[in-house]
N, C-alpha and C. Protein backbone atom coordinates (compact mmCIF):
# COMPACT_ATOMS: atom_id res chain seq x y z
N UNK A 1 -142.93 -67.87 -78.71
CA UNK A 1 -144.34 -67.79 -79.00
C UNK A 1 -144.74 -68.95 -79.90
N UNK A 2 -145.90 -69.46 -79.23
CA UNK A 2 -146.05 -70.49 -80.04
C UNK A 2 -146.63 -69.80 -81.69
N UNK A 3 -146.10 -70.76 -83.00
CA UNK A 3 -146.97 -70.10 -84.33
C UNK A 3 -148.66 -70.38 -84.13
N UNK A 4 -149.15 -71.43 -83.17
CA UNK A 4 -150.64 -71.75 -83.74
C UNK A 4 -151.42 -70.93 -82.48
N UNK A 5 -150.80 -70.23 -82.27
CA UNK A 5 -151.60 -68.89 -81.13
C UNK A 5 -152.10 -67.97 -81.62
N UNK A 6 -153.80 -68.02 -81.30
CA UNK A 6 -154.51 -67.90 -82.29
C UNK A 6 -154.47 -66.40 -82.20
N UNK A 7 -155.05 -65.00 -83.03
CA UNK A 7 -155.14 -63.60 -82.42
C UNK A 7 -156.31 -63.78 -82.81
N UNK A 8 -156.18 -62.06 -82.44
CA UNK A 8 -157.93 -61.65 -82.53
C UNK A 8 -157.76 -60.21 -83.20
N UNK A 9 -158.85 -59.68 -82.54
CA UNK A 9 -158.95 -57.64 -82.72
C UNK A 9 -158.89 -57.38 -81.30
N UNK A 10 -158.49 -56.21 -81.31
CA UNK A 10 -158.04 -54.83 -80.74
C UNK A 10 -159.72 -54.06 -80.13
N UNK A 11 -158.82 -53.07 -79.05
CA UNK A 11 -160.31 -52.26 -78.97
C UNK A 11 -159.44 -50.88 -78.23
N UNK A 12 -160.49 -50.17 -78.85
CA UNK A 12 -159.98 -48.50 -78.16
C UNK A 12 -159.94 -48.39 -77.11
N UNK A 13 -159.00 -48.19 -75.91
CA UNK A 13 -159.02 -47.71 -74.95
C UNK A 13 -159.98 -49.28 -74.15
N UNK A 14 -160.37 -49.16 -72.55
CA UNK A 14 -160.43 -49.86 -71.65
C UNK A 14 -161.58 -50.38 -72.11
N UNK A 15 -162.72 -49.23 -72.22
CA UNK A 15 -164.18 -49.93 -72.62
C UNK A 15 -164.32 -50.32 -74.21
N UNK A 16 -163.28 -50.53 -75.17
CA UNK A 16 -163.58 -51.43 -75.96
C UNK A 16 -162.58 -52.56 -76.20
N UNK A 17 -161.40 -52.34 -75.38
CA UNK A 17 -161.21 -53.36 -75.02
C UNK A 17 -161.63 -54.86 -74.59
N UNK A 18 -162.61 -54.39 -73.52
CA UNK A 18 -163.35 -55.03 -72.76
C UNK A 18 -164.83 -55.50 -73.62
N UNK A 19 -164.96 -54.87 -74.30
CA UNK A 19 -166.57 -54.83 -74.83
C UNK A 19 -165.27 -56.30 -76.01
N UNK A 20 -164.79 -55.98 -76.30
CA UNK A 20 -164.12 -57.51 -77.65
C UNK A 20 -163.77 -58.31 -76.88
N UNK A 21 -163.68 -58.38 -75.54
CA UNK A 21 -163.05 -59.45 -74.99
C UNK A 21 -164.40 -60.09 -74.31
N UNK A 22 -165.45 -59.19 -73.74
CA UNK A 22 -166.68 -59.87 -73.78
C UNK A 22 -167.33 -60.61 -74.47
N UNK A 23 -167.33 -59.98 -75.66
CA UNK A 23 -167.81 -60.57 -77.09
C UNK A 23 -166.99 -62.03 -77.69
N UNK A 24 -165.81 -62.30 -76.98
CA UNK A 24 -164.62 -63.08 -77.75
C UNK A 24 -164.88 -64.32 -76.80
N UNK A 25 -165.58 -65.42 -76.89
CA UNK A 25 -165.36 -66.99 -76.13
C UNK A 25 -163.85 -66.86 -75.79
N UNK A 26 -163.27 -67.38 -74.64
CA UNK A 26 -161.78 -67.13 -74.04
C UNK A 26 -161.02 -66.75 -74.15
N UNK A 27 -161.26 -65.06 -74.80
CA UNK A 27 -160.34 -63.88 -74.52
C UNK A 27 -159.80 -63.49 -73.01
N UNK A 28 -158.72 -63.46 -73.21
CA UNK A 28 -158.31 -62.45 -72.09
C UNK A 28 -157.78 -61.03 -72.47
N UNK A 29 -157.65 -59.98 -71.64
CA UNK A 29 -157.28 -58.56 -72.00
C UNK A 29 -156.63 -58.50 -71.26
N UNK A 30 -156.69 -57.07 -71.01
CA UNK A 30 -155.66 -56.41 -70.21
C UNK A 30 -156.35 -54.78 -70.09
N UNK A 31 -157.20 -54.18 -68.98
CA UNK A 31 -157.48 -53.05 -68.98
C UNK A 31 -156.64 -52.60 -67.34
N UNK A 32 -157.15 -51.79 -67.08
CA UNK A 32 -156.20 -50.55 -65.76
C UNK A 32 -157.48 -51.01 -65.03
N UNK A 33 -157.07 -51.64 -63.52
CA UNK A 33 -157.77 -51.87 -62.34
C UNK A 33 -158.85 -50.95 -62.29
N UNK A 34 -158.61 -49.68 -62.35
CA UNK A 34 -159.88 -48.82 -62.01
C UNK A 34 -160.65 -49.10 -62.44
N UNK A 35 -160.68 -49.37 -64.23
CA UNK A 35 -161.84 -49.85 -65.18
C UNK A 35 -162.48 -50.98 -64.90
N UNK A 36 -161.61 -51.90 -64.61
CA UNK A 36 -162.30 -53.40 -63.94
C UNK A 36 -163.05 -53.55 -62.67
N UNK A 37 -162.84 -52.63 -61.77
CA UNK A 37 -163.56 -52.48 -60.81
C UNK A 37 -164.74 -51.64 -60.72
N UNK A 38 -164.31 -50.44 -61.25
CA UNK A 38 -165.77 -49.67 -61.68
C UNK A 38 -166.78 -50.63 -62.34
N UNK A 39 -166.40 -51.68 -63.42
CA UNK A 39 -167.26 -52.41 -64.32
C UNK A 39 -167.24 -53.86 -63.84
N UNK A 40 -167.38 -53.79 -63.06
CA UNK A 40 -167.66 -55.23 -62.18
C UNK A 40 -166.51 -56.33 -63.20
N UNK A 41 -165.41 -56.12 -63.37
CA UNK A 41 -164.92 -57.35 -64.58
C UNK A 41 -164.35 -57.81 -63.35
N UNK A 42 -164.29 -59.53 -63.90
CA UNK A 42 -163.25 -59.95 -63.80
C UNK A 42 -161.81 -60.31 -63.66
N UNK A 43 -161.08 -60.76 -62.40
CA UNK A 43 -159.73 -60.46 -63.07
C UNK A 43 -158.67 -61.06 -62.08
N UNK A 44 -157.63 -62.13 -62.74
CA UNK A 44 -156.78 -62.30 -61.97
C UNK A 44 -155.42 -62.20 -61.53
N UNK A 45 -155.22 -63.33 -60.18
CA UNK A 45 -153.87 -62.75 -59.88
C UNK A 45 -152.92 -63.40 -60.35
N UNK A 46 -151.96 -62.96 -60.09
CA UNK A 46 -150.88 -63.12 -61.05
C UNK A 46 -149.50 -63.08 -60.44
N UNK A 47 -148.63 -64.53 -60.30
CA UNK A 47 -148.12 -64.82 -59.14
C UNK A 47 -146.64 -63.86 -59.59
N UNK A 48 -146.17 -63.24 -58.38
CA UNK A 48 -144.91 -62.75 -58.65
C UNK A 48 -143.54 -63.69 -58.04
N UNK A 49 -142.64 -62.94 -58.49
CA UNK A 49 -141.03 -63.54 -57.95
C UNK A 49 -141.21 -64.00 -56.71
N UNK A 50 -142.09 -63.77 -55.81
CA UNK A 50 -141.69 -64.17 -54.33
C UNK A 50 -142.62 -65.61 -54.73
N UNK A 51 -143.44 -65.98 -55.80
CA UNK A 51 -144.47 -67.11 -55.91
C UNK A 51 -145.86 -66.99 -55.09
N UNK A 52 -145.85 -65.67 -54.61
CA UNK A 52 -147.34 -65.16 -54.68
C UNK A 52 -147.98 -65.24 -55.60
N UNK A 53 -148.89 -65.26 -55.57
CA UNK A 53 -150.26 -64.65 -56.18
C UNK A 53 -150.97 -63.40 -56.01
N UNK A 54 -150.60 -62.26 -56.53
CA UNK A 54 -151.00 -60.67 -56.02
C UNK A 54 -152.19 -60.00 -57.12
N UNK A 55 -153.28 -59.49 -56.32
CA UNK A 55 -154.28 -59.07 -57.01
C UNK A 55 -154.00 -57.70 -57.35
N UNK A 56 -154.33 -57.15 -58.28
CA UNK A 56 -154.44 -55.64 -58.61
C UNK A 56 -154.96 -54.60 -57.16
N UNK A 57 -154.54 -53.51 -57.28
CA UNK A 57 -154.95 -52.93 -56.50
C UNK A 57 -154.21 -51.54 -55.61
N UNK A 58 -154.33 -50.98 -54.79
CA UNK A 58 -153.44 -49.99 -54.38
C UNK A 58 -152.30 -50.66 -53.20
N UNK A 59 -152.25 -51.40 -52.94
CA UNK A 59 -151.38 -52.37 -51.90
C UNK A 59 -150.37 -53.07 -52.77
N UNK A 60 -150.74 -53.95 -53.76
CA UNK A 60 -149.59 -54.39 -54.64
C UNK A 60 -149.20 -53.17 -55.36
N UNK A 61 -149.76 -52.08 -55.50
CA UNK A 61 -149.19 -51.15 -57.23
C UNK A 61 -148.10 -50.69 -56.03
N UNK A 62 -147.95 -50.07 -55.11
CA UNK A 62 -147.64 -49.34 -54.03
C UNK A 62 -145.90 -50.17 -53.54
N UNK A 63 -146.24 -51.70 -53.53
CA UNK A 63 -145.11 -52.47 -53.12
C UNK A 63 -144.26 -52.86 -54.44
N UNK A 64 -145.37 -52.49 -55.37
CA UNK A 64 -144.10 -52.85 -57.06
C UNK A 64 -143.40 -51.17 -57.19
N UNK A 65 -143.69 -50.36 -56.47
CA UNK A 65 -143.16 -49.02 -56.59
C UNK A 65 -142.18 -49.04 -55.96
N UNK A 66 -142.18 -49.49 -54.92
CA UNK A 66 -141.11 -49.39 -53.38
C UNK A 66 -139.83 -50.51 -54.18
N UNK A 67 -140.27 -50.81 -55.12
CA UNK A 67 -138.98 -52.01 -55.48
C UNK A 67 -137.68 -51.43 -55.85
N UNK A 68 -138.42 -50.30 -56.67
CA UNK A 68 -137.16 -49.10 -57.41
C UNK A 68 -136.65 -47.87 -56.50
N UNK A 69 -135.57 -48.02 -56.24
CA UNK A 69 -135.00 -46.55 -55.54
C UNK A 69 -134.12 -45.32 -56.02
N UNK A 70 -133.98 -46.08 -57.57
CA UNK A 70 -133.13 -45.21 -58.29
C UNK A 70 -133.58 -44.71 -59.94
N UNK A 71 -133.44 -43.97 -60.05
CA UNK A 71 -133.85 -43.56 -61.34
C UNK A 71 -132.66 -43.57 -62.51
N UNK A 72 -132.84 -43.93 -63.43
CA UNK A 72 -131.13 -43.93 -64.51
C UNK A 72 -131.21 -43.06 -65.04
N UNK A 73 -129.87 -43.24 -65.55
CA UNK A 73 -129.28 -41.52 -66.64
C UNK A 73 -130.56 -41.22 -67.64
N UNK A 74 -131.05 -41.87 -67.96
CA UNK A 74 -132.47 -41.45 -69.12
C UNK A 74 -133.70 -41.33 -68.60
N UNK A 75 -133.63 -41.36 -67.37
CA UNK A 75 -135.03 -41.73 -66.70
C UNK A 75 -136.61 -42.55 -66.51
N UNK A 76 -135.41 -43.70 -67.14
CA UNK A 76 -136.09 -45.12 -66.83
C UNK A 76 -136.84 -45.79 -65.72
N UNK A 77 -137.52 -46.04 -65.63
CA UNK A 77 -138.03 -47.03 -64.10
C UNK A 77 -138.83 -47.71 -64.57
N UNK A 78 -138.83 -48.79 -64.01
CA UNK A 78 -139.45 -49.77 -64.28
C UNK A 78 -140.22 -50.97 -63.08
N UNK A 79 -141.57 -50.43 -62.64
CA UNK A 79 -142.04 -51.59 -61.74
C UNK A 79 -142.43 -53.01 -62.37
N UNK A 80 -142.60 -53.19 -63.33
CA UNK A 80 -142.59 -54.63 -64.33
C UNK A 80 -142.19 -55.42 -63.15
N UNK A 81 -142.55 -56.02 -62.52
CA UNK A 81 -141.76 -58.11 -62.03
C UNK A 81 -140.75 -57.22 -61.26
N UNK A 82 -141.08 -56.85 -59.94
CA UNK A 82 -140.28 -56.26 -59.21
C UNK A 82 -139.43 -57.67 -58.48
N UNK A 83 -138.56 -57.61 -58.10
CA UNK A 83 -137.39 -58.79 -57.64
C UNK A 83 -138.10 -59.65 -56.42
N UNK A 84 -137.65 -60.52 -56.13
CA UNK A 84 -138.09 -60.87 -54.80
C UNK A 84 -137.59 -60.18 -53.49
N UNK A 85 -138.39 -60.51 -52.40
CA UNK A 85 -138.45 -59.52 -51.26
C UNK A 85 -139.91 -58.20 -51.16
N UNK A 86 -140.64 -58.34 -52.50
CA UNK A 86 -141.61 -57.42 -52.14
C UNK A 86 -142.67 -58.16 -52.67
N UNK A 87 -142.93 -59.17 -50.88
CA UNK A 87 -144.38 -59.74 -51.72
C UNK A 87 -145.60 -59.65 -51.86
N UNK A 88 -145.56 -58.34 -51.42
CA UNK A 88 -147.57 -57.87 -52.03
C UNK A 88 -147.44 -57.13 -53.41
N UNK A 89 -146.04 -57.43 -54.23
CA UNK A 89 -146.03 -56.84 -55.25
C UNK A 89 -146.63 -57.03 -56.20
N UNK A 90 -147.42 -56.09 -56.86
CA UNK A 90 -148.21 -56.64 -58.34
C UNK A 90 -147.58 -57.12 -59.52
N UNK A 91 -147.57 -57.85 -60.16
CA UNK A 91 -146.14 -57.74 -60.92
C UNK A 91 -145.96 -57.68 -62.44
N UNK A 92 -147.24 -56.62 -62.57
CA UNK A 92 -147.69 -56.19 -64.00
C UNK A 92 -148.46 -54.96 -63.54
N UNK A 93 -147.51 -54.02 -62.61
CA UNK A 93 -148.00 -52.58 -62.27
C UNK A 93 -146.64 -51.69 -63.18
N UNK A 94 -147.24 -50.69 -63.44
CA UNK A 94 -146.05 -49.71 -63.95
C UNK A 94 -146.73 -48.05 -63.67
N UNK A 95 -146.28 -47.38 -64.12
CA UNK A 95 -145.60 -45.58 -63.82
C UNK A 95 -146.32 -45.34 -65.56
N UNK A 96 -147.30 -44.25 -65.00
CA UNK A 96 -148.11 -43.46 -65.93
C UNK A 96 -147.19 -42.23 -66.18
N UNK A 97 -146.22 -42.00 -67.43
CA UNK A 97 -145.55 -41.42 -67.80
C UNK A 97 -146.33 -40.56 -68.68
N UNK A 98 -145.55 -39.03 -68.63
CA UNK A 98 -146.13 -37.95 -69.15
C UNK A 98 -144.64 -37.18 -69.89
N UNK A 99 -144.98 -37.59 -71.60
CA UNK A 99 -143.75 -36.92 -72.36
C UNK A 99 -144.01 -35.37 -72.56
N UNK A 100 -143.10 -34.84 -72.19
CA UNK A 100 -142.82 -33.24 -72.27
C UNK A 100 -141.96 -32.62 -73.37
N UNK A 101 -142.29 -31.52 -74.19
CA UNK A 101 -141.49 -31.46 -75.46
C UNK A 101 -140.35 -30.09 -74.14
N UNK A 102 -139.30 -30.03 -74.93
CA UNK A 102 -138.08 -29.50 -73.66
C UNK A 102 -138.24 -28.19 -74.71
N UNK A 103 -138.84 -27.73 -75.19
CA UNK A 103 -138.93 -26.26 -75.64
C UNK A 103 -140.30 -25.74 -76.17
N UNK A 104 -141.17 -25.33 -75.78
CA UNK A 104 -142.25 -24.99 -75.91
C UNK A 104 -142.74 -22.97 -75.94
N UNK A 105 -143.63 -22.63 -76.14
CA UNK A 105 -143.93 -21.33 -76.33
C UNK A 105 -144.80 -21.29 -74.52
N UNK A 106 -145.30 -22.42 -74.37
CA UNK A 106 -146.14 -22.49 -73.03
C UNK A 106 -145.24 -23.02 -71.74
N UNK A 107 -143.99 -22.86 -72.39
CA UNK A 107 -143.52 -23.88 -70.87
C UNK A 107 -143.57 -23.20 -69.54
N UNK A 108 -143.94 -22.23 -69.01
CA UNK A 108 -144.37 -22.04 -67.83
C UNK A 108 -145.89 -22.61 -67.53
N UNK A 109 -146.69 -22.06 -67.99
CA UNK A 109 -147.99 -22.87 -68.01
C UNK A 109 -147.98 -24.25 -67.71
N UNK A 110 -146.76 -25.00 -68.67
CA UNK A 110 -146.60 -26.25 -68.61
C UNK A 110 -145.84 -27.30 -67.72
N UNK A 111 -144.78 -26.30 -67.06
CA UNK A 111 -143.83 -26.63 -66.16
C UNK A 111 -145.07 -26.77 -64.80
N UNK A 112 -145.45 -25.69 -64.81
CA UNK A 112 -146.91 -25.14 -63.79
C UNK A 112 -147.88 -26.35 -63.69
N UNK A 113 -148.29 -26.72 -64.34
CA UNK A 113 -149.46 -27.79 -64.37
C UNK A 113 -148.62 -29.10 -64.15
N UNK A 114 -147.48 -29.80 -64.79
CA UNK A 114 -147.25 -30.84 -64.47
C UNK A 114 -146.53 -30.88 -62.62
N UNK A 115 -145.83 -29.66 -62.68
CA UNK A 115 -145.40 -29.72 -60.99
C UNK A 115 -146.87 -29.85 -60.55
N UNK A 116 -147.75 -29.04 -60.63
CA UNK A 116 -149.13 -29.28 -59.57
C UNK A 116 -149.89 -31.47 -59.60
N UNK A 117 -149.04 -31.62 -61.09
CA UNK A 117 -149.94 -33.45 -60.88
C UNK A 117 -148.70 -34.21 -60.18
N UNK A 118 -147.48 -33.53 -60.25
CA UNK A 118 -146.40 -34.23 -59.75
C UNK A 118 -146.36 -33.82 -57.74
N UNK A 119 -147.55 -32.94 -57.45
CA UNK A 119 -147.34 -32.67 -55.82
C UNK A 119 -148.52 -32.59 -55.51
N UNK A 120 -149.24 -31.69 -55.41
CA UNK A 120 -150.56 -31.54 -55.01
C UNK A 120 -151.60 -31.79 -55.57
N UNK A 121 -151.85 -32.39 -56.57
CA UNK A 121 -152.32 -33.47 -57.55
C UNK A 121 -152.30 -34.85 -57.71
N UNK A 122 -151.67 -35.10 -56.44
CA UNK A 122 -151.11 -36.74 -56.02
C UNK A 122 -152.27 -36.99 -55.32
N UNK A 123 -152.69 -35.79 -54.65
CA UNK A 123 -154.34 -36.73 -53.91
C UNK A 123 -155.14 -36.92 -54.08
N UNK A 124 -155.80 -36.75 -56.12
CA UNK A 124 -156.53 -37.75 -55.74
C UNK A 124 -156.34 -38.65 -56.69
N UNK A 125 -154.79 -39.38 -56.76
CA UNK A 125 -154.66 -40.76 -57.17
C UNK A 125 -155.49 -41.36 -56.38
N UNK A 126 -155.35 -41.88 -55.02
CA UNK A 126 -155.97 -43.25 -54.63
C UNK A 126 -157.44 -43.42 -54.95
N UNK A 127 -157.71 -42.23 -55.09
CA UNK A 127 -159.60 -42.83 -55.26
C UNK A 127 -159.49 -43.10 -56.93
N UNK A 128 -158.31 -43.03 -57.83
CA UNK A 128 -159.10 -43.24 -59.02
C UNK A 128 -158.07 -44.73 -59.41
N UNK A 129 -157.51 -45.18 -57.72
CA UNK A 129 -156.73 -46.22 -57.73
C UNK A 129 -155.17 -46.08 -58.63
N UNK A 130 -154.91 -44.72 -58.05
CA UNK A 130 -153.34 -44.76 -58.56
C UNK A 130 -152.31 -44.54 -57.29
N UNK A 131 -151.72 -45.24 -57.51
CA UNK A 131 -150.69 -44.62 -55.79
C UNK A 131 -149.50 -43.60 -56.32
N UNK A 132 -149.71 -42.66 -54.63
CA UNK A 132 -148.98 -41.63 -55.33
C UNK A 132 -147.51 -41.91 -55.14
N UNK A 133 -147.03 -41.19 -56.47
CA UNK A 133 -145.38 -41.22 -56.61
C UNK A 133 -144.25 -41.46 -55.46
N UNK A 134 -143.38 -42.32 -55.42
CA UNK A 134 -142.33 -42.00 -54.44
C UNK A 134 -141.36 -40.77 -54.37
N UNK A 135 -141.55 -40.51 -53.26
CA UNK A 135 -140.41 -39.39 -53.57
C UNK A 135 -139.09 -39.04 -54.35
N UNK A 136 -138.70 -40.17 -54.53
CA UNK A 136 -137.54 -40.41 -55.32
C UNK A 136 -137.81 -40.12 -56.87
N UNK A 137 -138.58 -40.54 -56.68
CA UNK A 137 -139.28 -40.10 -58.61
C UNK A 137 -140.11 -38.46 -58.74
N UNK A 138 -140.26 -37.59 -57.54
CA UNK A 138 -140.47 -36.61 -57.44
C UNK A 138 -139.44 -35.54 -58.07
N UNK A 139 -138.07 -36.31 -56.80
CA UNK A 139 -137.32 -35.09 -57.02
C UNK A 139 -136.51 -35.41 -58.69
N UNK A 140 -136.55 -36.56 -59.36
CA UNK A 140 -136.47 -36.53 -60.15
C UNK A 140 -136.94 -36.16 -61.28
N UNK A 141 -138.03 -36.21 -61.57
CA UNK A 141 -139.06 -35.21 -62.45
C UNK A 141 -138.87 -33.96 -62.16
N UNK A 142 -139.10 -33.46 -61.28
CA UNK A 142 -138.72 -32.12 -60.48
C UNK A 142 -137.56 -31.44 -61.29
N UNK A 143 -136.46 -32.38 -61.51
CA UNK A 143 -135.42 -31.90 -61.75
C UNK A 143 -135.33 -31.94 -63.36
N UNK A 144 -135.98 -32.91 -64.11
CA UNK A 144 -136.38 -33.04 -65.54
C UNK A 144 -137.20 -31.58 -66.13
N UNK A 145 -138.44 -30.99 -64.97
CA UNK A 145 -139.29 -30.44 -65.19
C UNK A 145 -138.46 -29.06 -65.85
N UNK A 146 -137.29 -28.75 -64.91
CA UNK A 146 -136.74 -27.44 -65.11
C UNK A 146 -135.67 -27.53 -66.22
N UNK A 147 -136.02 -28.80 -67.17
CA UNK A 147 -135.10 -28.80 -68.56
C UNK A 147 -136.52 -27.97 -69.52
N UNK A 148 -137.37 -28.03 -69.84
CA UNK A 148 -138.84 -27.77 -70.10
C UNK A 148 -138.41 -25.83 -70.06
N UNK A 149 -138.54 -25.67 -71.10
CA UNK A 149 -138.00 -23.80 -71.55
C UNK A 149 -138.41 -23.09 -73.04
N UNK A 150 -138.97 -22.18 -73.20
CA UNK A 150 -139.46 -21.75 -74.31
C UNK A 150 -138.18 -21.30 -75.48
């Protein structure tokens, strides 16, 4: 990192993000596609390993997903800069993770509601521009879900 790189401020969440980076002469940010498209922003692409150039969207988030087929002992994944070979990949897409405490007074309730966003709750990612989970990361959560016990 260079030392004479200049900073700035911060903003809550997408819309004040965006509202300081409006306000900021040649800021760049970083908000979630949906927000940028709902709000007419700006925004570019961003070349991956294959030396594309891939725009945000449900086509690259979808091909940076397909990169991973395995999940690790801690349940890591990571679509970050998926390898070459997947080139409609976005390559600053990642996995909206949901931490679960593994002993709760509600964990049926809770086991209950996250299985319903982990299956039948997958449809309506695409309209709010999220692609739904691979299966592989299903049955893995799936199998996390039933550590989750009062």
């Amino acid at each position: 990192m260079n030392a004479n790189c200049p900073t700035g401020i911060g903003g809550k969440g997408s819309s004040g993000l965006a509202a300081a980076v409006s306000q900021t002469e040649g800021a760049i940010g970083y908000v979630d596609v949906a927000y940028a498209l709902k709000n007419h922003l700006s925004f570019a692409a961003i070349q991956n390993k294959n030396g594309k150039y891939a725009l945000p969207g449900l086509r690259g988030i979808a091909s940076a997903a397909a990169s991973v087929r395995t999940v690790g002992a801690n349940n890591e994944m990571s679509i970050v800069n998926p390898p070459k070979g997947f080139k409609n990949a976005y390559p600053i897409s990642t996995y909206t993770y949901v931490i679960l405490p593994l002993s709760t007074p509600k964990a049926k309730e809770l086991r209950r509601f996250v299985f319903w966003a982990l299956t039948s709750g997958q449809k309506y990612g695409p309209k709010l521009l999220f692609v739904p989970i691979p299966r592989f990361v299903l049955a893995a959560s799936e199998k996390i879900l039933t550590k989750v016990h009062t």
